[in-house]
Structures are given as structure tokens and as C-alpha cells.
Protein backbone atom coordinates (compact mmCIF):
# COMPACT_ATOMS: atom_id res chain seq x y z
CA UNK A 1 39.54 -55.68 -7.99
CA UNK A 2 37.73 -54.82 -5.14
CA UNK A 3 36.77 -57.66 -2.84
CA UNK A 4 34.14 -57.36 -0.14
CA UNK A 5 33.15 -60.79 2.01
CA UNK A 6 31.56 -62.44 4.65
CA UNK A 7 30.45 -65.76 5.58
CA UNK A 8 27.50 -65.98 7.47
CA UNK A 9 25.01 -69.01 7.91
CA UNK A 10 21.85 -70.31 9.99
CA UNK A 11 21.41 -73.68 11.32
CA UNK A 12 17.97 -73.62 10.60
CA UNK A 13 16.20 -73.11 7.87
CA UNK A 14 16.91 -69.28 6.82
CA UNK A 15 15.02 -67.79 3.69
CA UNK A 16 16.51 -64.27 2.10
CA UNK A 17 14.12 -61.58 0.35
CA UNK A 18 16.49 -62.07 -3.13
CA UNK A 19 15.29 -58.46 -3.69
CA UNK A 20 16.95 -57.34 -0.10
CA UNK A 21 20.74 -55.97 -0.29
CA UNK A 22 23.10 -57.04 1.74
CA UNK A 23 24.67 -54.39 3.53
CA UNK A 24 28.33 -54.27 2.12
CA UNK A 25 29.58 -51.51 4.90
CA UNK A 26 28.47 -54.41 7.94
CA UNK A 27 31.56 -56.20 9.78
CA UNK A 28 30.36 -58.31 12.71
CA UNK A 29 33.32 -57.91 15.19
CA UNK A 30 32.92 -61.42 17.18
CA UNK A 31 30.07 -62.77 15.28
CA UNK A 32 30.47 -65.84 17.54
CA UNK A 33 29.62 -63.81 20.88
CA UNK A 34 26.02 -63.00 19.66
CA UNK A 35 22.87 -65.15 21.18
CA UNK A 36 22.86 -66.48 17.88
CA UNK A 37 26.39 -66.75 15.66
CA UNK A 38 25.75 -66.66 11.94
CA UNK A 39 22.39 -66.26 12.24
CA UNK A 40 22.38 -62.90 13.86
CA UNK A 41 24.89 -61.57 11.33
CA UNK A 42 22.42 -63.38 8.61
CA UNK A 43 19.04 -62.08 9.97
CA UNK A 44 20.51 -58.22 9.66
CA UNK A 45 22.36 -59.07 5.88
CA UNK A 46 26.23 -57.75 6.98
CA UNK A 47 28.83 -58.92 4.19
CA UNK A 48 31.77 -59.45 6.50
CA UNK A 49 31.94 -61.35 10.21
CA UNK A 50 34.69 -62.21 12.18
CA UNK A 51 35.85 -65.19 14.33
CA UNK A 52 38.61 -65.94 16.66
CA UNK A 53 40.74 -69.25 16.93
CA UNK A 54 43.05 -70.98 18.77
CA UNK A 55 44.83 -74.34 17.94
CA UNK A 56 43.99 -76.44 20.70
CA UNK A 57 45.16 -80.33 20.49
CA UNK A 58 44.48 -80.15 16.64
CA UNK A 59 41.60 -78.15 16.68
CA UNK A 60 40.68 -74.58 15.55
CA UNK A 61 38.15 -73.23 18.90
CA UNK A 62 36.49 -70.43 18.28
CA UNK A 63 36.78 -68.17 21.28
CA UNK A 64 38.27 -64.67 22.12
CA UNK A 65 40.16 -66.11 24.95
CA UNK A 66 42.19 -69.16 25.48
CA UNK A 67 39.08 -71.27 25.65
CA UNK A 68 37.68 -74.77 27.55
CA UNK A 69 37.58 -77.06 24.65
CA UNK A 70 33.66 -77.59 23.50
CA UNK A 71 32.78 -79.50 20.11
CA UNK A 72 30.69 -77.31 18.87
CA UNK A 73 32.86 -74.01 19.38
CA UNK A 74 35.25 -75.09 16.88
CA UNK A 75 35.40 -73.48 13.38
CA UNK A 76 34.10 -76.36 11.52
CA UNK A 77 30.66 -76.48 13.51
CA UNK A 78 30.51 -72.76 13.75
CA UNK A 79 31.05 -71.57 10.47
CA UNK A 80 32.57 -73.92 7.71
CA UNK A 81 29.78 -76.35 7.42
CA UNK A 82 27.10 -74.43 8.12
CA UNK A 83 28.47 -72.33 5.65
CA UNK A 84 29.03 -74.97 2.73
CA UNK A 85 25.25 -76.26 3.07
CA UNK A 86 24.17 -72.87 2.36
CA UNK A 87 26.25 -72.57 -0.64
CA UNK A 88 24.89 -75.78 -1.79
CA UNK A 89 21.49 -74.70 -1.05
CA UNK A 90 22.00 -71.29 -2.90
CA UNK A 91 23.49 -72.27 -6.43
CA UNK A 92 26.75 -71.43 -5.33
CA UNK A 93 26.15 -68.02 -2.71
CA UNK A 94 25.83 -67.78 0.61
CA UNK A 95 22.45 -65.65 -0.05
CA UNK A 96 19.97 -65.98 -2.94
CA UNK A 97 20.83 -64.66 -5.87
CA UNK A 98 23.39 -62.48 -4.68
CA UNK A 99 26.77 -62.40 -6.39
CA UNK A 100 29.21 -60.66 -4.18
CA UNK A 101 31.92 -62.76 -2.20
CA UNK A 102 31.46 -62.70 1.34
CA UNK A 103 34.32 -62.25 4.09
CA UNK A 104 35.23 -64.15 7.07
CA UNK A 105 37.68 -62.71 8.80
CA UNK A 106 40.04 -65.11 10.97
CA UNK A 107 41.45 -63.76 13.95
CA UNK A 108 44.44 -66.10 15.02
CA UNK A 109 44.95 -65.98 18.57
CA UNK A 110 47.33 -68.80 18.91
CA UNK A 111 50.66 -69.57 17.10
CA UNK A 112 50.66 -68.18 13.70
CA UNK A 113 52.52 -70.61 11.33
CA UNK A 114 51.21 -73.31 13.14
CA UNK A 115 47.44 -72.89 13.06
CA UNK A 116 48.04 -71.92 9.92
CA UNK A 117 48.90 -75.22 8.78
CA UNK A 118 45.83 -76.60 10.35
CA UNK A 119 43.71 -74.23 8.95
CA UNK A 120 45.14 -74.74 5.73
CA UNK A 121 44.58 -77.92 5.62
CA UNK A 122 40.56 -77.76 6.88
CA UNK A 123 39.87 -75.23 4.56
CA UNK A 124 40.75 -77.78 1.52
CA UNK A 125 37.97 -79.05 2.23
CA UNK A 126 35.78 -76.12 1.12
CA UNK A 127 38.42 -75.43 -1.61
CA UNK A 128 34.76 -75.58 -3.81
CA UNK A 129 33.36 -72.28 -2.01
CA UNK A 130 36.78 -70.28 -1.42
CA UNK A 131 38.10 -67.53 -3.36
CA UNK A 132 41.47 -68.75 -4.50
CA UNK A 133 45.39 -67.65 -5.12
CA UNK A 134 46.61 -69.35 -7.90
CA UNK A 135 50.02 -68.62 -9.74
CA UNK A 136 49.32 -64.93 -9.44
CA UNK A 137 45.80 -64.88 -10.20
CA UNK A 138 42.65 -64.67 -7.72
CA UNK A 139 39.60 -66.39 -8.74
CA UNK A 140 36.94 -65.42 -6.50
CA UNK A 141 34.52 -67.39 -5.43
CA UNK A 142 31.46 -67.44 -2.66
CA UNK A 143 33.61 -67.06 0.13
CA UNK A 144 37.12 -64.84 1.44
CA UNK A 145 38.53 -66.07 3.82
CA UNK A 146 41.39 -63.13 5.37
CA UNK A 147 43.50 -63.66 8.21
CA UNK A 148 44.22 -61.08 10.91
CA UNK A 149 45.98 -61.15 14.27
CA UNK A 150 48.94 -63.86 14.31
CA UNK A 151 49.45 -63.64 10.42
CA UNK A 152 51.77 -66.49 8.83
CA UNK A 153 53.01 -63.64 5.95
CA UNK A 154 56.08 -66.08 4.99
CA UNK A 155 53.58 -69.07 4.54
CA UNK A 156 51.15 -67.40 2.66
CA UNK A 157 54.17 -66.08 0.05
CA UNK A 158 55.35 -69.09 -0.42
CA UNK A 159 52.40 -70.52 -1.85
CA UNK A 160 51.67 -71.42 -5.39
CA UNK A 161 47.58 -71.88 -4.41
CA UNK A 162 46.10 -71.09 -1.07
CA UNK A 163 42.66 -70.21 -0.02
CA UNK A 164 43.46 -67.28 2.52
CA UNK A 165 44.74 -63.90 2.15
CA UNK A 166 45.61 -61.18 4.80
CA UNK A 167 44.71 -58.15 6.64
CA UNK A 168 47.60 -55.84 6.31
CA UNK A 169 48.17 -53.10 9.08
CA UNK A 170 46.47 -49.51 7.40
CA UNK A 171 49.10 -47.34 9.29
CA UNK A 172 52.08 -49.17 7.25
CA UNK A 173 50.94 -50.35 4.03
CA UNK A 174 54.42 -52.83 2.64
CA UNK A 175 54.62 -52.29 -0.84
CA UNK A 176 56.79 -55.20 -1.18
CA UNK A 177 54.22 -57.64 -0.52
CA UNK A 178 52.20 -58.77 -3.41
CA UNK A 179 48.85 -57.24 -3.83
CA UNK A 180 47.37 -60.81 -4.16
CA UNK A 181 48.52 -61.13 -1.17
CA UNK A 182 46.71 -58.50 1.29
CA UNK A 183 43.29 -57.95 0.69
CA UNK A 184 42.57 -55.90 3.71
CA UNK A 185 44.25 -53.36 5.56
CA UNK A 186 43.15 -52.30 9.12
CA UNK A 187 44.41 -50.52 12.48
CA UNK A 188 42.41 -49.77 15.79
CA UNK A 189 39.77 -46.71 15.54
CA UNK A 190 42.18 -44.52 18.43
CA UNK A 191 45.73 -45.15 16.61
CA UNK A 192 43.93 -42.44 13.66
CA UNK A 193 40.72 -41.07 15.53
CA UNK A 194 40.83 -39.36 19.04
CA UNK A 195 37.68 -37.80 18.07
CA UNK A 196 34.43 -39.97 19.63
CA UNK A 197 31.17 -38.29 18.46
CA UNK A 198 31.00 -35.29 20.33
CA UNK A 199 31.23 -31.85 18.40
CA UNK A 200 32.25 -32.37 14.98
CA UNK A 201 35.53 -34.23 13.59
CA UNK A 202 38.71 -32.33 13.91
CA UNK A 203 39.91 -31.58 10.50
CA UNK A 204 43.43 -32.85 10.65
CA UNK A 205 42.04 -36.07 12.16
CA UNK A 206 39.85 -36.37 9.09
CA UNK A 207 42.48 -35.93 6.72
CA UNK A 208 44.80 -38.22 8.04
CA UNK A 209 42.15 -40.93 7.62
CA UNK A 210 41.14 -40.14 4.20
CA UNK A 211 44.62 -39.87 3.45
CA UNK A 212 45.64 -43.91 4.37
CA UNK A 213 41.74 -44.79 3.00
CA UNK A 214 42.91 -43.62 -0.59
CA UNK A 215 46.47 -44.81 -0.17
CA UNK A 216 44.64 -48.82 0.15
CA UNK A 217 42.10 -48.05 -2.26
CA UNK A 218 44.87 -47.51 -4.39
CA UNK A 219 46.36 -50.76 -4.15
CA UNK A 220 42.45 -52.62 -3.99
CA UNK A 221 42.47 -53.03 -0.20
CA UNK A 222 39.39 -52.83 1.70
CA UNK A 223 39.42 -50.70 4.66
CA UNK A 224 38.32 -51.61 8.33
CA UNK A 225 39.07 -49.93 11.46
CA UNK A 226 38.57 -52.32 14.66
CA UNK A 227 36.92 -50.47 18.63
CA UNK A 228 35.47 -48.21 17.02
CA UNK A 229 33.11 -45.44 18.77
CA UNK A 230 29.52 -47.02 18.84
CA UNK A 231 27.27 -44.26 17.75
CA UNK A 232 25.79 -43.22 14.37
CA UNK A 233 27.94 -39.94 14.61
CA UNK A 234 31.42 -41.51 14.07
CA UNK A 235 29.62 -44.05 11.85
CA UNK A 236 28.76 -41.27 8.78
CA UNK A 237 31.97 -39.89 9.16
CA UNK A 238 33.68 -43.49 8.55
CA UNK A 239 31.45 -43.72 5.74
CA UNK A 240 32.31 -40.50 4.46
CA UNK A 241 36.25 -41.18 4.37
CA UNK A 242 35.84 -44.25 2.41
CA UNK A 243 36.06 -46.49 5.07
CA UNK A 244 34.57 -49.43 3.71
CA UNK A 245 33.67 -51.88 6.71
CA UNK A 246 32.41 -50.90 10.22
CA UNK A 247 33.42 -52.78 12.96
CA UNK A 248 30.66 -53.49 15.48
CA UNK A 249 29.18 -55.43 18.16
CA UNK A 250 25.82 -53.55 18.22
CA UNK A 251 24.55 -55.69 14.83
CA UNK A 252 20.75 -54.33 14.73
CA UNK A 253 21.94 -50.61 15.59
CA UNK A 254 24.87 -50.75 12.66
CA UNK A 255 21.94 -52.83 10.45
CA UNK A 256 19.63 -50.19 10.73
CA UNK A 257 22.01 -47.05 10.30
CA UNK A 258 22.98 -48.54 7.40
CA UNK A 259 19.55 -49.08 5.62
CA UNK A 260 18.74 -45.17 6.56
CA UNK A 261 21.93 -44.36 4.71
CA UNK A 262 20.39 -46.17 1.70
CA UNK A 263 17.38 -44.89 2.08
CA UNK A 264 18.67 -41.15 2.28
């Protein structure tokens, strides 16, 4: 089981080429810092975007740093109900005709067990769009939803059925967790790579990523690495160790690297 997603939607009225692929190697770090959240992400097809939060007087705010409370920052506005009208719109998908499960990624900035519990509880409402844990079993659906930063781990174990999983850390892979647990594993591009682009790769550098890429693959874990280098360079060689999501802020540039690499 291999499980790619995103979550991406448009306020206005957004209509997908069915015949136009996604681009399943496209993380939007931030998504919500773009002129446009959702739509940006949307308008260049990327299968995975990312959003901060912070539980602020019972509400999840979307922000990278402890933010100024503002309605429509908060996760439901941004993402969540944007993203179930597209669903609805879509038979199901967040694109047309498209049947891979999208990612949002959850950054928790604040406490972890306790926006957890708040998250938990607003993401019952889209229970009908979520790929789900259920005695043992994921059912995928439309949408992932995978916590990183603050992650509740003892929560999420506990739980019989629950609509998140989480980013494990790629340098130390716990075997003891439950695969249906950790759906992701990640670690910052300069705790593996020293190399930036310039000259080619050094070989040990190389191996040592390949070497943790096949070690998640194994266990069914997509991999991301997070501040990455932002040139084409250090994007083919992530590519050609397996890494399966880049991380970038630079959505057009990544968007059309990636359709070359198609097209090549």
C-alpha cells in the first residue's frame, strides 16, 4: 500500500483537464503562504500541500507563526470546506476523474495532544472524504490527512478508528509502531544532503539517502525531505533516489520541472 495525498481546493469555480495528471512528486510546503492557498497548489496539479496550525481559544489558525486570530485563516475556511464541496462536486475526488488520495499534511505548531483532540473532533465532520484507520485496516478514501511537527503518537495508538496518520522521522524509522500508523517518513534536506547543486552529488551522500528511501519503501512509507535546495539540479537527484515528494515553495518552477520529467 502505497499512499500518496493532497488536498487542494479553489473557492471559485475551478475546472480540471480530466486527461491532465496530477503531479504525484509535488508537495506544497506552506500552501497557505501563496497569493492564492489551494488554488495555487490546484492551478499547477501537486498531490500533497501542507498547512500549519495552532490551537488558539478552540480554534485550529492556520499560520507558520503564533498568529493574530482572523476567521478566515482557520483550517475549516482554508481547507476543510473548500475541500468537501469539491469532493461533492467531483463524484467523490478532489479532481475529475482522478482516483488517487490526496495528502494534507498538518503541521502542529501548538500543543500536540491537545490540538489533537480538536482536530479530531473537526475532522468527524469530513469522516465522508477521509481515508480511515479502522481495527487494523485503512480504507482510503479522497483525502489523507498526516500529521507532522507536535505529533500526538500515544493518541493516535490508542485508537480503534481515527482519520489521521503520521509523519515518522526518516533518520529513525520505529519498528515498533504499527505500519497503519505512519504513513510518511521525513527529515530536513541538510541532516542527509550537504551537497546543494553545484558539481555533482557526492557518492556517499547519495547512498546514504537511497539507503533510508528503500528502508521506508519497505515498510510503505512515502518519502519527503523538508528545505530543500531550490534548483532543478538537486530536484533529479531526489527523484532519482526514490524520494517520492519534493518539498517546495517555488510551485510553478517544481510544476514545470516536473512535467519535463514526464515528458523526457
Amino acid at each position: 500500500m502505497k499512499l500518496i495525498v493532497v488536498i487542494y481546493i479553489s473557492f471559485s469555480c475551478y475546472v480540471l483537464n480530466a486527461q491532465e495528471c496530477i503531479l504525484k512528486n509535488a508537495h506544497a510546503h506552506n500552501d497557505y503562504k501563496n497569493k492564492y492557498p489551494l488554488t495555487d497548489a490546484l492551478n499547477n496539479k501537486f498531490i500533497s500541500i501542507e498547512a500549519d496550525i495552532f490551537l488558539i481559544k478552540d480554534k485550529l489558525i492556520v499560520s507558520h507563526t503564533y498568529p493574530i486570530i482572523k476567521k478566515k485563516k482557520n483550517l475549516d475556511y482554508l481547507y476543510l470546506k473548500p475541500l468537501l464541496d469539491s469532493c461533492l462536486k467531483n463524484n467523490g475526488k478532489v479532481y475529475p476523474d482522478c482516483q488517487e488520495s490526496l495528502i494534507l499534511l498538518i503541521d502542529i505548531k501548538s500543543e500536540a495532544e491537545k490540538t489533537y483532540e480538536k482536530l479530531k473532533e473537526i475532522l468527524l465532520h469530513y469522516s465522508s472524504i477521509l481515508t480511515k484507520y479502522e481495527n487494523g485496516k485503512i480504507i482510503t478514501n479522497a483525502i489523507t490527512i498526516i500529521i507532522t511537527g507536535n505529533k500526538p503518537f500515544d493518541e493516535l495508538q490508542k485508537e480503534t478508528i481515527r482519520y489521521a496518520f503520521i509523519d515518522q522521522s526518516l533518520l529513525s524509522l520505529d519498528k515498533s509502531l504499527e505500519s497503519t500508523l505512519c504513513l510518511m517518513a521525513s527529515t530536513k534536506y541538510s541532516n542527509v544532503l550537504k551537497w546543494k547543486g553545484k558539481g555533482e552529488i557526492p557518492k556517499e551522500e547519495k547512498e546514504k539517502l537511497i539507503t533510508l528511501v528503500n528502508q521506508a519503501h519497505k515498510e510503505d512509507k512515502v518519502v519527503r525531505l523538508w528545505a530543500s535546495p531550490e534548483n532543478k539540479k538537486v530536484w533529479t537527484e531526489l527523484l532519482n533516489c526514490g524520494v517520492d515528494l519534493i518539498n517546495t515553495d517555488k510551485l510553478e518552477m517544481l510544476g514545470a520541472f516536473l512535467k519535463e520529467q514526464k515528458n523526457n
